[in-house]
C-alpha atoms as a PDB file:
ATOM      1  CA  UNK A   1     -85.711-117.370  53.695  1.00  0.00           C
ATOM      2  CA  UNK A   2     -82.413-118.629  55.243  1.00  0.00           C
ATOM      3  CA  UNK A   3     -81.977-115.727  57.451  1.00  0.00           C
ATOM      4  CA  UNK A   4     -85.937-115.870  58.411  1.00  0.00           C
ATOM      5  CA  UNK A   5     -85.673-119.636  59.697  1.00  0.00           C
ATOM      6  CA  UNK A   6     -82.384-118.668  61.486  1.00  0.00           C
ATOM      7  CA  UNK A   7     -84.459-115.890  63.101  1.00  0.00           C
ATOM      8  CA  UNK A   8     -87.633-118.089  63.855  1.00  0.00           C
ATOM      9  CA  UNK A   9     -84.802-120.848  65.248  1.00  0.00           C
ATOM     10  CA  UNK A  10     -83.272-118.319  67.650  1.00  0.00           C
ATOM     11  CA  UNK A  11     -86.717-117.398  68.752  1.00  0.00           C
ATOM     12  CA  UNK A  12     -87.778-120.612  69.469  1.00  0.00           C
ATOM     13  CA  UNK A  13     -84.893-121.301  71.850  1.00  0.00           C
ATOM     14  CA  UNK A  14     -85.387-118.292  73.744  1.00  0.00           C
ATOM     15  CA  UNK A  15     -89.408-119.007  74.165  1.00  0.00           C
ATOM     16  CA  UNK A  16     -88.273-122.561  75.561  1.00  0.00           C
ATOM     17  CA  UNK A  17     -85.884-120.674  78.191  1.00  0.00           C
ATOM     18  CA  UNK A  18     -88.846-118.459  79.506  1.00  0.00           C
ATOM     19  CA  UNK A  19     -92.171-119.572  81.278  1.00  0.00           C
ATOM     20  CA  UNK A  20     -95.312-119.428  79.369  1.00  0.00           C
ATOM     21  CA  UNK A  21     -97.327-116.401  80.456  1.00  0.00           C
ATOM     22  CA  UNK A  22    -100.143-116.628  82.771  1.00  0.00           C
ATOM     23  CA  UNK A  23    -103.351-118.812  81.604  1.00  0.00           C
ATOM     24  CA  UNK A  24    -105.749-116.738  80.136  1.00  0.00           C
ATOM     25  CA  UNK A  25    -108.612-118.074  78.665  1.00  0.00           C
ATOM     26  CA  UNK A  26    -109.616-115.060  75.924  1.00  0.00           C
ATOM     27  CA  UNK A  27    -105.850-115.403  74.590  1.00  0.00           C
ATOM     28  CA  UNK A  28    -104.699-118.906  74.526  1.00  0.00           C
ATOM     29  CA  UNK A  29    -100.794-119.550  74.136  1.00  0.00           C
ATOM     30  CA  UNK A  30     -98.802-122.218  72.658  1.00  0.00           C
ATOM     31  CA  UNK A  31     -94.926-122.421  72.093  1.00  0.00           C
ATOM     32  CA  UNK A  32     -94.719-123.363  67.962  1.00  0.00           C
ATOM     33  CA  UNK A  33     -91.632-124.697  66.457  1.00  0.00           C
ATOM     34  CA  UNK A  34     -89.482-122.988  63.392  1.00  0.00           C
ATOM     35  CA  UNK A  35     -91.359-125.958  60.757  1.00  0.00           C
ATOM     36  CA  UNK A  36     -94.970-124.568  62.342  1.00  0.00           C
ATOM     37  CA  UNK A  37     -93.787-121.170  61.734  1.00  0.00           C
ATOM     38  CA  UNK A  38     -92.709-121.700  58.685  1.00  0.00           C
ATOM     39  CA  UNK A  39     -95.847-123.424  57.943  1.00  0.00           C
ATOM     40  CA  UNK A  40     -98.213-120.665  58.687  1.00  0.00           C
ATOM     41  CA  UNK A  41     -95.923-118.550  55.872  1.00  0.00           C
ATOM     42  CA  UNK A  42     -96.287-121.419  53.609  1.00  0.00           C
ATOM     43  CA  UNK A  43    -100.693-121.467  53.733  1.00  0.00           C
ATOM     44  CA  UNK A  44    -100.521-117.383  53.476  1.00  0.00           C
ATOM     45  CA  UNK A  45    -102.255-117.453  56.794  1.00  0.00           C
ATOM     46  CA  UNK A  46    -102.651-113.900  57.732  1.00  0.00           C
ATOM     47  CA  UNK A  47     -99.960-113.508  60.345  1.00  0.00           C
ATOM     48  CA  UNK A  48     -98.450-111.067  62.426  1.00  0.00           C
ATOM     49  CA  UNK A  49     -94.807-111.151  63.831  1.00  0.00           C
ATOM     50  CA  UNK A  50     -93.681-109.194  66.963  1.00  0.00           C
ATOM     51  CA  UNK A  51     -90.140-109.116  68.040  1.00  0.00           C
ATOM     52  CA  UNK A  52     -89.767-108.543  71.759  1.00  0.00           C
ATOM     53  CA  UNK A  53     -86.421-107.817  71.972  1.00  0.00           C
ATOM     54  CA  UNK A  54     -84.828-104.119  72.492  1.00  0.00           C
ATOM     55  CA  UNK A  55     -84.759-101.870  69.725  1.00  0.00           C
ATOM     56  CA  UNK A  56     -81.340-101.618  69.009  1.00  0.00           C
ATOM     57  CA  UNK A  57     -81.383-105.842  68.490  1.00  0.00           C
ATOM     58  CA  UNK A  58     -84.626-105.316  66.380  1.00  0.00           C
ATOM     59  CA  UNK A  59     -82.982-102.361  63.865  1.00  0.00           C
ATOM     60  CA  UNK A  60     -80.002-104.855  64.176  1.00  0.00           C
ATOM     61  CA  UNK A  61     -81.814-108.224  62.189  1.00  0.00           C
ATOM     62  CA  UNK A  62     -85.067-108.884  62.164  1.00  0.00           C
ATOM     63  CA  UNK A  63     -88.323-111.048  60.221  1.00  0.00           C
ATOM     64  CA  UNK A  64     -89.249-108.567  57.777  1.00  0.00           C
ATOM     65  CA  UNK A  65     -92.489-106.837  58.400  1.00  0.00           C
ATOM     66  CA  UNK A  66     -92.209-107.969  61.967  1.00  0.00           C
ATOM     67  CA  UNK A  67     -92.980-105.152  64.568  1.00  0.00           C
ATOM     68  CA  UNK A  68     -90.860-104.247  67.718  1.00  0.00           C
ATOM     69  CA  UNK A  69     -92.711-104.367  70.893  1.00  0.00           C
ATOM     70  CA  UNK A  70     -90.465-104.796  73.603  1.00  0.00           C
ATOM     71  CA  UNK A  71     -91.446-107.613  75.999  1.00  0.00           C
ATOM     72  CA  UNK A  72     -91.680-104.861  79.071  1.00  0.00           C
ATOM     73  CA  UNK A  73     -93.982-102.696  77.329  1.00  0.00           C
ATOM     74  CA  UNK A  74     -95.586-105.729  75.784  1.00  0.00           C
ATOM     75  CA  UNK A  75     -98.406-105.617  78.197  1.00  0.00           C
ATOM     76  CA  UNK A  76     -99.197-101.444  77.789  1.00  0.00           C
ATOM     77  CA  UNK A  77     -99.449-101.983  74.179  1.00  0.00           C
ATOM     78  CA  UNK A  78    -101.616-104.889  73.893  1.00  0.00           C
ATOM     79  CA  UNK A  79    -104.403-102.945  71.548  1.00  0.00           C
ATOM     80  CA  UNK A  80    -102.179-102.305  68.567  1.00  0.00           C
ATOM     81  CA  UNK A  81    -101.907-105.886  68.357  1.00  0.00           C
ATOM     82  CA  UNK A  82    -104.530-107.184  65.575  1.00  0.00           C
ATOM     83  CA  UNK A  83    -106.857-110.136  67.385  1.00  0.00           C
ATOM     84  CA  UNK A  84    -107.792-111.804  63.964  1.00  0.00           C
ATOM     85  CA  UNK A  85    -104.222-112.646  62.724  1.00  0.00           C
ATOM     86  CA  UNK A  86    -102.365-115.292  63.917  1.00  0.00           C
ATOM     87  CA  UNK A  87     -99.891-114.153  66.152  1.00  0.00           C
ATOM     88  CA  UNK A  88     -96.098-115.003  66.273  1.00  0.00           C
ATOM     89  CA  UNK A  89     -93.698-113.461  69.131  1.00  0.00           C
ATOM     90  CA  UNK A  90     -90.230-114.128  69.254  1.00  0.00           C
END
C-alpha cells in the first residue's frame, strides 16, 4: 500500500506539470489527487490503471495490475482501454 500511494503521489505531480488534454466532450478529464485515488480503491470501484511512462520505467515499479501504454502511443491504442471502468493514468 506504501509503495502504491508513493506511486499514485509521483503521478500526481507529473499530471500537474503537463496540460490537460484537449476538451472532449464523450471523455471528460479531471486531474484527481493520491486521497481520491486511493479512495476509488477503498469503494472497490471497478478501476483501471494505465502507466504512461516507457517500458523500461513501467517493468522498473509500477501499481500492480496497472497496464503500460506509453503516452505517445496512447492515442493509437485508445480501444483496448475499457469505457465502463473508471480510469486512472499516471
Amino acid at each position: 500500500m506504501k509503495r502504491l500511494l508513493s506511486i499514485l503521489l509521483l503521478a500526481s505531480a507529473i499530471a500537474w506539470a503537463a496540460p490537460a488534454p484537449a476538451g472532449n466532450a464523450d471523455v471528460p478529464e479531471k486531474y484527481i489527487s493520491v486521497d481520491e485515488a486511493k479512495a476509488v480503491l477503498d469503494r472497490r470501484q471497478p478501476v483501471t490503471f494505465i502507466d504512461v511512462r516507457e517500458p523500461a520505467q513501467f517493468d522498473d515499479l509500477h501499481i500492480r495490475g496497472a497496464i503500460n501504454i506509453p503516452l505517445g502511443v496512447l492515442p493509437a491504442r485508445l480501444a483496448e482501454i475499457s469505457r465502463s471502468e473508471f480510469i486512472v493514468l499516471y
